[in-house]
Protein backbone atom coordinates (compact mmCIF):
# COMPACT_ATOMS: atom_id res chain seq x y z
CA UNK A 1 16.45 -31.81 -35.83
CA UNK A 2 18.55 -28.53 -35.26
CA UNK A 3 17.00 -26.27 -32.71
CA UNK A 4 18.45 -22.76 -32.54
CA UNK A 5 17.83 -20.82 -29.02
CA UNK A 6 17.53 -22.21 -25.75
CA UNK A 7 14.92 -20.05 -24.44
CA UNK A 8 11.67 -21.66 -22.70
CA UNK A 9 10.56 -22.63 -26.94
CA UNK A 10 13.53 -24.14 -27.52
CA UNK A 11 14.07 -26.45 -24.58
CA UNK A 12 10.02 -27.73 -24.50
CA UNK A 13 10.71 -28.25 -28.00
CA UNK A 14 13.90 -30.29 -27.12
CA UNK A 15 12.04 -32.71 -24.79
CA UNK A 16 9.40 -32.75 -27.51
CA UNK A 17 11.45 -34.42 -30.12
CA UNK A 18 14.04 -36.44 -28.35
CA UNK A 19 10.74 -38.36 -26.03
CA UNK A 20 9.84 -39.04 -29.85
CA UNK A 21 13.23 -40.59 -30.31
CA UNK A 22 14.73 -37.63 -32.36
CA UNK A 23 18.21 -36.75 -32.11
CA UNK A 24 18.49 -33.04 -31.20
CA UNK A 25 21.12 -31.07 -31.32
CA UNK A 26 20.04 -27.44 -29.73
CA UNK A 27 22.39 -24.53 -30.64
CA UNK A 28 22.47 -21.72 -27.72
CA UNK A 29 24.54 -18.25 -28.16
CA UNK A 30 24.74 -17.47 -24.29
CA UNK A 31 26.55 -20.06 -21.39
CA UNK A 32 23.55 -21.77 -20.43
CA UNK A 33 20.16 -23.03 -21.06
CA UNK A 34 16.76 -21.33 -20.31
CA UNK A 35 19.24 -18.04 -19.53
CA UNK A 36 16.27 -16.00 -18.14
CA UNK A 37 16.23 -18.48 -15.34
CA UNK A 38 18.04 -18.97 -12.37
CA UNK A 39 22.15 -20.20 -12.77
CA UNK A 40 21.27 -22.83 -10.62
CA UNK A 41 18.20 -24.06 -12.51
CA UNK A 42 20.21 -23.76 -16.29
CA UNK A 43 22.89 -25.86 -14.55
CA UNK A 44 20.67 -28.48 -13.45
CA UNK A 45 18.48 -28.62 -16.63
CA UNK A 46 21.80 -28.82 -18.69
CA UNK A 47 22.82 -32.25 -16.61
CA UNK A 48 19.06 -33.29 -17.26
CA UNK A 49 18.97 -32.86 -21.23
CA UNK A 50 22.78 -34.31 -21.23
CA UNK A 51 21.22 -37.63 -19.60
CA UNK A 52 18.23 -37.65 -22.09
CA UNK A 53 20.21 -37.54 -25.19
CA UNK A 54 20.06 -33.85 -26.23
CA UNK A 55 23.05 -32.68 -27.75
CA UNK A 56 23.68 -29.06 -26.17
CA UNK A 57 26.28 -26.48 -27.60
CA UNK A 58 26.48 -23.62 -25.92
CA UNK A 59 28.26 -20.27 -26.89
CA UNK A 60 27.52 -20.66 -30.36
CA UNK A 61 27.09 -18.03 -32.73
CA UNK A 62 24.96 -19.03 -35.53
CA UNK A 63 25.72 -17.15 -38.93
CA UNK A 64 23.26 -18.74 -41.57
CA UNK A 65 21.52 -21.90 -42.91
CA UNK A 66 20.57 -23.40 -46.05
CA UNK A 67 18.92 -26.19 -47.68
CA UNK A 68 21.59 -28.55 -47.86
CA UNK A 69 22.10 -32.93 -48.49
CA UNK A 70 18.21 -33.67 -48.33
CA UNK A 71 18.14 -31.19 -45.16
CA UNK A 72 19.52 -28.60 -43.77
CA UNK A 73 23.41 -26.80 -42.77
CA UNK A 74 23.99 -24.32 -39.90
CA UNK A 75 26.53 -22.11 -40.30
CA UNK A 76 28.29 -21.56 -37.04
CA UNK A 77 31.32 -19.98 -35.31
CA UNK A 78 32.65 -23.71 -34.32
CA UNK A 79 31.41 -25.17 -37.63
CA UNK A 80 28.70 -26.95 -39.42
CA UNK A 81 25.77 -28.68 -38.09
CA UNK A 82 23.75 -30.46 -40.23
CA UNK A 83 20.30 -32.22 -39.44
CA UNK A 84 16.81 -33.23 -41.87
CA UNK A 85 14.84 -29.91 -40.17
CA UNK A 86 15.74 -26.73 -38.27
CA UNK A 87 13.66 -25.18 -35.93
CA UNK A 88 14.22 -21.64 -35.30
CA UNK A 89 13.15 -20.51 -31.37
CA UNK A 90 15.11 -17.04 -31.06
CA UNK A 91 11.56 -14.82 -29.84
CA UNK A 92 8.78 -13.32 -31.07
CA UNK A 93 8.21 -10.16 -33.06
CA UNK A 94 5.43 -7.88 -31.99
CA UNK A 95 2.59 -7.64 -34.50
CA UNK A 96 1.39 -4.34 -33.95
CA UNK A 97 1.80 -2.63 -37.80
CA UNK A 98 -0.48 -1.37 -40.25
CA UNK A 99 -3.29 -1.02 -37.29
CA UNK A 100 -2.88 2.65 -36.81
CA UNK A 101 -1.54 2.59 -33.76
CA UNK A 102 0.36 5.74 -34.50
CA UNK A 103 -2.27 7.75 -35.99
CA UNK A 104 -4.32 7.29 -32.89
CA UNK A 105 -1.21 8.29 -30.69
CA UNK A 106 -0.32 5.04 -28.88
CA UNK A 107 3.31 4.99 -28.69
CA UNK A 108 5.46 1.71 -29.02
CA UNK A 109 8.72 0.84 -28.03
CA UNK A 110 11.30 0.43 -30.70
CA UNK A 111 10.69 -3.41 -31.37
CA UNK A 112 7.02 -2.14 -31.86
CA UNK A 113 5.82 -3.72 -28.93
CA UNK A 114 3.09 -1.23 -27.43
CA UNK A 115 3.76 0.60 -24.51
CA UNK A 116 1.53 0.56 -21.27
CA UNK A 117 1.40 2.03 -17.74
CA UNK A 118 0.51 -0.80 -14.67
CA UNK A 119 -3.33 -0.71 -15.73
CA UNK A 120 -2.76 -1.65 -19.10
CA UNK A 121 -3.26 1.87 -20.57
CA UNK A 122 -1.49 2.63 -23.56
CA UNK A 123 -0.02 6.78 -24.24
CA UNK A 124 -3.88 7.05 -25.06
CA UNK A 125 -6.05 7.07 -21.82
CA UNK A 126 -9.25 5.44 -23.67
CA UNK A 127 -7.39 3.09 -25.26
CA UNK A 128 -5.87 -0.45 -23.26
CA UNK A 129 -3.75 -3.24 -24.73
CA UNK A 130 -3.05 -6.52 -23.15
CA UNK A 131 -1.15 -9.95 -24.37
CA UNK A 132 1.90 -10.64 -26.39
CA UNK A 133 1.60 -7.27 -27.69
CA UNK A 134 2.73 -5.12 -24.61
CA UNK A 135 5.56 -7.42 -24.60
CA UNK A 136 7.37 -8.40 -21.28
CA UNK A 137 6.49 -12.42 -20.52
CA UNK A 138 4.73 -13.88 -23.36
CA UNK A 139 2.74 -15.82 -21.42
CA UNK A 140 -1.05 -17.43 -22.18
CA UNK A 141 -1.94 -16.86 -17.97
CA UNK A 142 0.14 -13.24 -18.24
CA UNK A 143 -2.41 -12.00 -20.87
CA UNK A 144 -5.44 -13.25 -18.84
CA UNK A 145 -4.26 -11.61 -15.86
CA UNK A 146 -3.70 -8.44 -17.34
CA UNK A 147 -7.23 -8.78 -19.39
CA UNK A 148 -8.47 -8.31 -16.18
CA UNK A 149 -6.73 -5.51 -15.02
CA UNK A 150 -7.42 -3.66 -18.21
CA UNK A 151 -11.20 -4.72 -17.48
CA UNK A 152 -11.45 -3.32 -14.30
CA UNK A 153 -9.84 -0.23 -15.19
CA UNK A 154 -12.26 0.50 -18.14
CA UNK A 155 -14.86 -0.26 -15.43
CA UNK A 156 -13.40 2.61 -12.99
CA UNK A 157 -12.76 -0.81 -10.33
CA UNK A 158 -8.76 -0.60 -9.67
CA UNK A 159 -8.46 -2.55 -7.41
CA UNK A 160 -4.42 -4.00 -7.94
CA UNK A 161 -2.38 -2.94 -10.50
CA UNK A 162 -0.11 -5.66 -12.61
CA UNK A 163 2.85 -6.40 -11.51
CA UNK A 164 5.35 -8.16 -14.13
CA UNK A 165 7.64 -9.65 -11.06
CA UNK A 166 4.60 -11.79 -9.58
CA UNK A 167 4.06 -13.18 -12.90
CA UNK A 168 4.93 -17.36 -12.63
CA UNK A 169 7.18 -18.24 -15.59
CA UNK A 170 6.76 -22.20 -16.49
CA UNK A 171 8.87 -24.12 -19.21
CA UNK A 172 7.04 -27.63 -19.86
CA UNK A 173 10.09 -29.32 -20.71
CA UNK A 174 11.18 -32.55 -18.79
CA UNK A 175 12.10 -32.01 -16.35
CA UNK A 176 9.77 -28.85 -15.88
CA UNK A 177 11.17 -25.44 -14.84
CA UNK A 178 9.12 -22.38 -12.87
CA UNK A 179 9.75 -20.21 -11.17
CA UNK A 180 8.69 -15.92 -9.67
CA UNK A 181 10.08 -13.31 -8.82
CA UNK A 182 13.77 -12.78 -8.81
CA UNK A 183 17.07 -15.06 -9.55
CA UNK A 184 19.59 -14.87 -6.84
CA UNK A 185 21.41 -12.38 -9.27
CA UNK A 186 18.78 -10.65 -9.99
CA UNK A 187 17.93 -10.03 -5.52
CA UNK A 188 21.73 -9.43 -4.94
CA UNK A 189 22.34 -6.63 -8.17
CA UNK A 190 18.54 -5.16 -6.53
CA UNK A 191 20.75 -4.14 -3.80
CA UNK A 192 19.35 -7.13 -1.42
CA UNK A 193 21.25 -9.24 1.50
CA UNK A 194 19.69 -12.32 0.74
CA UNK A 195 19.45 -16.12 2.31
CA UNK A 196 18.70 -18.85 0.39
CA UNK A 197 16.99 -22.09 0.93
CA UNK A 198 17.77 -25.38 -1.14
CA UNK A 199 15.80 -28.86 -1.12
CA UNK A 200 15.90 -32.23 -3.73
CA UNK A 201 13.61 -33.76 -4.97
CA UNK A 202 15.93 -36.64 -4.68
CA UNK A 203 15.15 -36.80 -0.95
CA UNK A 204 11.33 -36.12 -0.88
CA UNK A 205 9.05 -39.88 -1.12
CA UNK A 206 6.70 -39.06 -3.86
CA UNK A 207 9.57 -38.26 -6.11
CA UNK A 208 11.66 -41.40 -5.31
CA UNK A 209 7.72 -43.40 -5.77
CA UNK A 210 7.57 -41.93 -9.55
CA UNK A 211 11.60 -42.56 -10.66
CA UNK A 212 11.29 -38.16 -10.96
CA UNK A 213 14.15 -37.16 -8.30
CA UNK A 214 15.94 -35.01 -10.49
CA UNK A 215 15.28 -31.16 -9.89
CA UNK A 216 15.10 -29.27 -6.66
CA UNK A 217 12.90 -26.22 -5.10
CA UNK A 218 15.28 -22.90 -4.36
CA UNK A 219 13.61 -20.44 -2.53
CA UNK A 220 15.36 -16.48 -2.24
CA UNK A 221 14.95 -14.43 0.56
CA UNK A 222 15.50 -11.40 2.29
CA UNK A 223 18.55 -11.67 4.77
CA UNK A 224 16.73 -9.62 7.51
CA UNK A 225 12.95 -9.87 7.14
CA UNK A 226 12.45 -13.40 5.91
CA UNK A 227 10.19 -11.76 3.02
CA UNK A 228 10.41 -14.32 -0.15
CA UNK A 229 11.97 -12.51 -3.37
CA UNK A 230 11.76 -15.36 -5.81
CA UNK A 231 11.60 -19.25 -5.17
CA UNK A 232 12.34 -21.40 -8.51
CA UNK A 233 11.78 -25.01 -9.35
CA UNK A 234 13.05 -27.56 -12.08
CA UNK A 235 11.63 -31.07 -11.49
CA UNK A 236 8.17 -32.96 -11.40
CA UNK A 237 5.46 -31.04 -12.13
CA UNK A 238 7.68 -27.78 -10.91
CA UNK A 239 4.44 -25.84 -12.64
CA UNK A 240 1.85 -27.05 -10.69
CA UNK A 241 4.01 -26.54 -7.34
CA UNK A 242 4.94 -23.01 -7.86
CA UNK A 243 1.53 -21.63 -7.19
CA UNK A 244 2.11 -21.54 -3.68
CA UNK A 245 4.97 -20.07 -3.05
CA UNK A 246 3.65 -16.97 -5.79
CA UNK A 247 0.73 -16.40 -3.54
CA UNK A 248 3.21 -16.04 -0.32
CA UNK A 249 5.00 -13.71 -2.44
CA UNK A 250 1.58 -11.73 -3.83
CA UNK A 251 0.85 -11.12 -0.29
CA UNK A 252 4.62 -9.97 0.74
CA UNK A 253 5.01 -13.36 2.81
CA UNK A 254 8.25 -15.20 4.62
CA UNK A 255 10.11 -17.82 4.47
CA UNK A 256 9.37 -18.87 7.64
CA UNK A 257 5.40 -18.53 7.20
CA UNK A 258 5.67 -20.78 3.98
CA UNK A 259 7.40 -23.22 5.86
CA UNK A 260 5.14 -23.42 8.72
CA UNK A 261 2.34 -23.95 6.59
CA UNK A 262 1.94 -28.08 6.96
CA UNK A 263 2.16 -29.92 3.58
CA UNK A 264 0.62 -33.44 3.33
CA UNK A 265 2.43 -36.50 2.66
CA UNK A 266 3.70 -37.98 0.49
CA UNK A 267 3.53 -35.33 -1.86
CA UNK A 268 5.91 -33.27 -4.39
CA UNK A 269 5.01 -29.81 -2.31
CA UNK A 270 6.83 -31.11 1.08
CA UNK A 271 10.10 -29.81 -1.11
CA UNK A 272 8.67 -26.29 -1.33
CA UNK A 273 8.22 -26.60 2.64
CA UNK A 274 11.71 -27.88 3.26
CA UNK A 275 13.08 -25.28 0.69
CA UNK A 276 11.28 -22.34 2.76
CA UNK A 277 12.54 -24.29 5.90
CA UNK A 278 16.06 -24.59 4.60
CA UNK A 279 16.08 -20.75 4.37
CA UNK A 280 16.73 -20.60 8.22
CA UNK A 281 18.82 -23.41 8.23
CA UNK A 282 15.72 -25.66 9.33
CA UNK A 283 15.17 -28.58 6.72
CA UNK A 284 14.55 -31.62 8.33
CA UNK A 285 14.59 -34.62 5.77
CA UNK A 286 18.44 -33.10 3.91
């Protein structure tokens, strides 16, 4: 199988196929995987998918396809990639025609995504959208979130408005990617001094018990106050673990308070400690 894009779709779809013994070849027009994420985290999935199999190309400018030999032929700039299916994972289109959005008044954005204020209210006051539609992070616990917000609004209960940068982002490929808040880029370009903490899986137990040592937990702070900006994780069950360090951030928390905070053993989390630890310099166990 050809997979074109190597957003969040395309690289869950990746581990899909090749755990199923399918080669995969997955075509990418920008320098690295998952290129929302992290630098770090694209570099470190890359060297995962490499070991699995997955045939990555990268920089490639796809031009057309057709039915072709039994299957199908890619048209690229650096040639011709032929495989029995393609599976196209370039984004999603908003579906927000022929409802009369317009002739009600609620404005959308050029790529007809509809647009909304912090509590979910569209350019009409009585009238709320929520979900894929609104655009910003497609995301099934995104939607929920803001179905609340919306809810409480129509209710006259505000009580926090949403906020797209506490949102958790999770890629169930293998290994798994998640992450909040901002890249390193991403705090630096915001005009922040930042310190940054850095812990393997490779050296935590539980991850050398279950063969999963691949991955690590990266944790971005602010240089002077400590205050987390964004942490992000690739590894074992990186989606379960970033939970934590989103609710340290939700409630404008530190590096050093997340490390404090005593993690059982043996268990996966100890890496998000170390990570927060690692921030000052403090890891113990790398």
């Amino acid at each position: 199988i050809c997979i074109i894009g190597a957003g969040a779709v395309g690289v869950e779809f990746a581990t899909f196929y090749n755990q199923l013994g399918v080669k995969v070849t997955l075509l990418e027009a920008l320098d690295r995987l998952v290129p929302l994420e992290d630098e770090d985290v694209s570099k470190e999935l890359l060297t995962a998918f490499k070991k699995a199999g997955i045939d990555c190309r990268l920089g490639v400018k796809v031009s057309g396809a057709k039915k072709a030999r039994g299957g199908v032929s890619v048209d690229t700039d650096q040639g011709e990639v032929w495989a029995n299916q393609l599976l196209v994972a370039v984004g999603r289109a908003a579906v927000s025609k022929e409802l009369g959005l317009e002739q009600a008044g609620v404005q959308l954005h050029p790529n007809g995504f509809i647009k909304v204020d912090e509590w979910m209210r569209t350019s009409v006051d009585s009238i709320h959208a929520i979900g894929d539609v609104v655009g910003g992070y497609l995301l099934a616990h995104a939607a929920s979130h803001e179905g609340i917000v919306a809810a409480e609004d129509i209710a006259g209960q505000r009580l926090a408005p949403m906020e797209q940068t506490l949102i958790t982002r999770c890629t169930y490929s293998h290994p798994q990617v998640a992450s909040v808040g901002l890249t390193e880029k991403q705090a630096k370009e915001s005009g922040h001094e930042v310190k940054v903490g850095k812990f393997p899986f490779s050296a935590i137990g539980r991850a050398q018990i279950h063969g999963e040592t691949a991955g690590f937990v990266k944790i971005v702070a602010d240089a002077k106050s400590g205050q987390l900006l964004g942490t992000h994780i690739v590894g074992a069950d990186a989606t379960e673990l970033i939970a934590e360090p989103a609710l340290t951030q939700l409630f404008q928390g530190d590096a050093w308070e997340l490390g404090r905070n005593i993690h059982p053993h043996p268990t996966l989390s100890e890496a998000v400690m170390e990570a927060a630890m690692a921030v000052d310099g403090h890891a113990i166990h790398f």
